[in-house]
Protein backbone atom coordinates (compact mmCIF):
# COMPACT_ATOMS: atom_id res chain seq x y z
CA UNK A 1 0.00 0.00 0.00
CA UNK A 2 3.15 2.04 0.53
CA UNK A 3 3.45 2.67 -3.27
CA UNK A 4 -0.58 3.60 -3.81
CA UNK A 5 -0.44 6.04 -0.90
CA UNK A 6 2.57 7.36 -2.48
CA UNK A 7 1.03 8.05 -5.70
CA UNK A 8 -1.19 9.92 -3.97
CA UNK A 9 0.26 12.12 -2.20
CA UNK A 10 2.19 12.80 -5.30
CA UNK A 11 2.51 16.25 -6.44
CA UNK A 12 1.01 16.68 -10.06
CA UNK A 13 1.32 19.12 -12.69
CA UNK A 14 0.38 22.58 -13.39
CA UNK A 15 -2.92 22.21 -15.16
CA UNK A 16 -3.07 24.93 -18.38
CA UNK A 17 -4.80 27.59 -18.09
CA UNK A 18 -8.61 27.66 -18.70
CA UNK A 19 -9.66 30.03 -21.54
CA UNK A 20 -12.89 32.40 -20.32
CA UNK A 21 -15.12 33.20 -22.58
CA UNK A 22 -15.79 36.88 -22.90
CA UNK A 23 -19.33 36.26 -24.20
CA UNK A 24 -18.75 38.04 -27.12
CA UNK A 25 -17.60 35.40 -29.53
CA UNK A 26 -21.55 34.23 -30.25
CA UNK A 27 -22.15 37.81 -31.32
CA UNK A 28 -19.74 37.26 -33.95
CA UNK A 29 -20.49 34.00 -34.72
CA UNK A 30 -24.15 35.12 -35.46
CA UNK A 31 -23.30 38.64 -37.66
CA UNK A 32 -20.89 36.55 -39.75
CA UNK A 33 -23.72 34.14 -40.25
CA UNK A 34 -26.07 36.44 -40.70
CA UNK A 35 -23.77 38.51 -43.13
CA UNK A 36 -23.87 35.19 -44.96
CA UNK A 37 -27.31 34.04 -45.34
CA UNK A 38 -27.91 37.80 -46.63
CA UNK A 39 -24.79 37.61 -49.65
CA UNK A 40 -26.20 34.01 -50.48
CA UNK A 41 -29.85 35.34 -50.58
CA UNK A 42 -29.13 37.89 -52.78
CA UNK A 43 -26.99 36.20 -55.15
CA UNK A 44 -30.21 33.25 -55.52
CA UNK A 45 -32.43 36.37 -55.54
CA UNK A 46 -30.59 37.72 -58.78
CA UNK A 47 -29.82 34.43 -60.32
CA UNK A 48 -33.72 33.35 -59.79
CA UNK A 49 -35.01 37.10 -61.43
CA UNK A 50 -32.32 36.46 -64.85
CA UNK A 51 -34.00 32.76 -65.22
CA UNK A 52 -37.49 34.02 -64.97
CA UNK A 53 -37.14 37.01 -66.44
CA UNK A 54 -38.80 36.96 -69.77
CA UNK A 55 -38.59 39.48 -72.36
CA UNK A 56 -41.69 40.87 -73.83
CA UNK A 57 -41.76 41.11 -77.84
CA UNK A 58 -44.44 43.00 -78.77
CA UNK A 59 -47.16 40.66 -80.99
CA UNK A 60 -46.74 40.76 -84.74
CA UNK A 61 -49.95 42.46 -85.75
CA UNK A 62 -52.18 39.86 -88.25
CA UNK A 63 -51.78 42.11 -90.93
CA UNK A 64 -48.51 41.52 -91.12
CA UNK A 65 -47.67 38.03 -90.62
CA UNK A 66 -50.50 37.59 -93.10
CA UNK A 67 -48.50 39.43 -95.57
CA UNK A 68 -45.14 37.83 -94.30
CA UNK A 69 -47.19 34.19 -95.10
CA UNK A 70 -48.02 35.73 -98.99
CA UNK A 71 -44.99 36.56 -99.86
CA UNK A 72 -43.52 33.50 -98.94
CA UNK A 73 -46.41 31.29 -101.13
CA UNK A 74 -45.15 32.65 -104.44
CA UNK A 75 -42.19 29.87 -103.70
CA UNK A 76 -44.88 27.58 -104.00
CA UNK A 77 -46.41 29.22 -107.60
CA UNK A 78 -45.13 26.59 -109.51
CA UNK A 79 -47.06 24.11 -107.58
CA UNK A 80 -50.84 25.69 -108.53
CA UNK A 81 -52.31 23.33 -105.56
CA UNK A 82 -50.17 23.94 -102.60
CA UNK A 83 -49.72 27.46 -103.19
CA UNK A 84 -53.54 27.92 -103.78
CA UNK A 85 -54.25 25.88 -100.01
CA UNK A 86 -51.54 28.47 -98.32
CA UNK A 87 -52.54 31.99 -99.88
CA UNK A 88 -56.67 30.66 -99.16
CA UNK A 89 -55.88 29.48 -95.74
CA UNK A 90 -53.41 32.69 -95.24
CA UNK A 91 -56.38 35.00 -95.93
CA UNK A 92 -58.96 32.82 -93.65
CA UNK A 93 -56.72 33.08 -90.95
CA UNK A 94 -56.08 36.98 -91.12
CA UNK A 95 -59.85 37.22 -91.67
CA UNK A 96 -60.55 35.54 -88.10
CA UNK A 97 -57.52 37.01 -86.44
CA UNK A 98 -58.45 40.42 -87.78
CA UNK A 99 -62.33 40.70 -87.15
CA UNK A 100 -62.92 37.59 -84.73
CA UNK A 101 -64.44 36.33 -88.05
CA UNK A 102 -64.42 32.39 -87.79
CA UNK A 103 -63.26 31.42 -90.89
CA UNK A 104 -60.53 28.27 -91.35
CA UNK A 105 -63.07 25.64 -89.76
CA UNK A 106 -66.07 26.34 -92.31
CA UNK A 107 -66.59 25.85 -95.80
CA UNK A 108 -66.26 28.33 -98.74
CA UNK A 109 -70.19 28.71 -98.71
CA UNK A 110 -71.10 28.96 -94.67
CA UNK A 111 -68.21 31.17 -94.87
CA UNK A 112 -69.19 33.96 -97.29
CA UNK A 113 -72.82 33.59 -96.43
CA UNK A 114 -72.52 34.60 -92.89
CA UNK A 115 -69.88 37.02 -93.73
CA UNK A 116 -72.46 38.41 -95.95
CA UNK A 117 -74.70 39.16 -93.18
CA UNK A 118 -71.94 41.08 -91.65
CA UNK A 119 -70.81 44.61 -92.33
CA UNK A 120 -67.30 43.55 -91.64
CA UNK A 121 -66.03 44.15 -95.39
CA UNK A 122 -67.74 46.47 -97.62
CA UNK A 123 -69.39 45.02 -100.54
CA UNK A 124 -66.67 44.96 -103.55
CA UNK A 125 -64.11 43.25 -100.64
CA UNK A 126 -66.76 41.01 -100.36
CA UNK A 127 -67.50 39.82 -104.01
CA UNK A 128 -63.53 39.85 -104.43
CA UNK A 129 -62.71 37.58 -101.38
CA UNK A 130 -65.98 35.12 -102.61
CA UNK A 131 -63.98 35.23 -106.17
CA UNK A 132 -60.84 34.50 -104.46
CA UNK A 133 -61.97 32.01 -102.43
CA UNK A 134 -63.74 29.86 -105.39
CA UNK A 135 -61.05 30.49 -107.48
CA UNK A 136 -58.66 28.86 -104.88
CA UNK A 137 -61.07 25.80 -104.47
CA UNK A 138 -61.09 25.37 -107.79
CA UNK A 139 -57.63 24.79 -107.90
CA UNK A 140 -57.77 22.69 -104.85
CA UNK A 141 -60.80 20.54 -104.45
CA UNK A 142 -61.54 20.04 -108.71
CA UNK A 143 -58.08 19.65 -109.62
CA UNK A 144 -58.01 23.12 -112.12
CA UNK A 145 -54.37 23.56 -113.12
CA UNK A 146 -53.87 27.51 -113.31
CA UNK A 147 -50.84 29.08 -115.10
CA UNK A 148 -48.75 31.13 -113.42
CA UNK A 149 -50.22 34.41 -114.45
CA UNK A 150 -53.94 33.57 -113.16
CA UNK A 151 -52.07 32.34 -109.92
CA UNK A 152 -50.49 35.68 -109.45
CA UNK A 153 -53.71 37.44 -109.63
CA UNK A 154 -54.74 35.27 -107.14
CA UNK A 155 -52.01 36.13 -105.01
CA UNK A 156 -52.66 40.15 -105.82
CA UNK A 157 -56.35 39.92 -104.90
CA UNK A 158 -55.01 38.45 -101.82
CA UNK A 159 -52.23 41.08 -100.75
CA UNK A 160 -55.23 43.37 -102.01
CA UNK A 161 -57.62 42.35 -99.68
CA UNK A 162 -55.16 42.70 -96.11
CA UNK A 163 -54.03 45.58 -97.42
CA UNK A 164 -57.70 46.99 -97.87
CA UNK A 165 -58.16 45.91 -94.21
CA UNK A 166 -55.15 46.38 -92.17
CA UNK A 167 -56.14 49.02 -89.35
CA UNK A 168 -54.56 52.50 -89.99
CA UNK A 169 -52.61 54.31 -87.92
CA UNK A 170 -54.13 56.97 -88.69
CA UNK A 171 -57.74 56.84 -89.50
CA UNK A 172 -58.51 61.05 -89.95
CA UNK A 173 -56.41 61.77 -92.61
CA UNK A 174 -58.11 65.30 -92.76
CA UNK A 175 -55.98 67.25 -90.21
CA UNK A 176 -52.59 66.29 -92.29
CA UNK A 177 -54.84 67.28 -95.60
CA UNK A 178 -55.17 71.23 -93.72
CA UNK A 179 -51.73 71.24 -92.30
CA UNK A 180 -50.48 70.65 -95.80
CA UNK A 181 -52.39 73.50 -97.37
CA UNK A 182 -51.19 75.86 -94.25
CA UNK A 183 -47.62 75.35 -95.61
């Protein structure tokens, strides 16, 4: 037992010293989190607006995608059948896109018989589209074989017709008329 009292009674160490906190370290601690949270909040915040950020492009007006769609059928004028399905259906669509007219679902007849009850076109634009349109169904329904100069009148009374009907930007020309005669 000699040698376990001894151990005992043995002097130890100096311990280290213990480190007090000054209670200031958590404030730290939480501003550098916080600091943090805020840089990595913005940074989704910016990255999330660029991905869902979508830019607005104005609508092309009907008026001119119809004419966009005619000018790209006289590719087609040396095929009288194809060319005569895209310049009719070009012209029904602009028709319903441009008066709320529905046109590509009916037939040639429903079609210009309830436009005819309408006051939507005046009365030559209607004869000329009813013209147009049995012209074109000629061509595609009773296999008629146009030449090339019938199928660019076809195409003319079609560019005719938007033209006739595309809104103005202007609709009282009058005022320009008097400013013209002031000068």
């Amino acid at each position: 037992m000699t040698n376990a009292a001894a151990q005992i009674n043995d002097i130890r160490d100096i311990k280290p010293p213990i480190e007090i906190h000054s209670g200031w370290e958590w404030l730290w601690w939480t501003l550098g989190a916080l600091a943090l949270f805020v840089i990595a909040s913005l940074v989704w915040r910016h990255i999330h607006k660029r991905m869902t950020q979508v830019s607005i492009v104005p609508p092309v007006p009907a008026h001119v995608r119809a004419k966009q769609k005619l000018e790209a059928a006289l590719a087609l004028i040396s095929q009288p059948k194809e060319f005569c399905v895209l310049v009719s259906d070009t012209i029904r669509f602009y028709l319903e896109e441009r008066f709320q007219f529905r046109a590509p679902e009916r037939t040639t007849e429903e079609f210009l018989r309830e436009l005819g009850g309408t006051d939507l076109l005046a009365p030559e634009q209607k004869e000329s589209l009813g013209n147009f349109l049995e012209s074109c169904d000629l061509v595609k329904f009773a296999k008629y074989e146009p030449g090339e100069k019938e199928l660019r009148e076809l195409h003319g009374s079609a560019v005719k017709l938007v033209e006739e009907t595309e809104p103005r930007e202007n609709s009282n020309p009058e005022p320009q008329a008097q400013n013209a005669e002031v000068k």
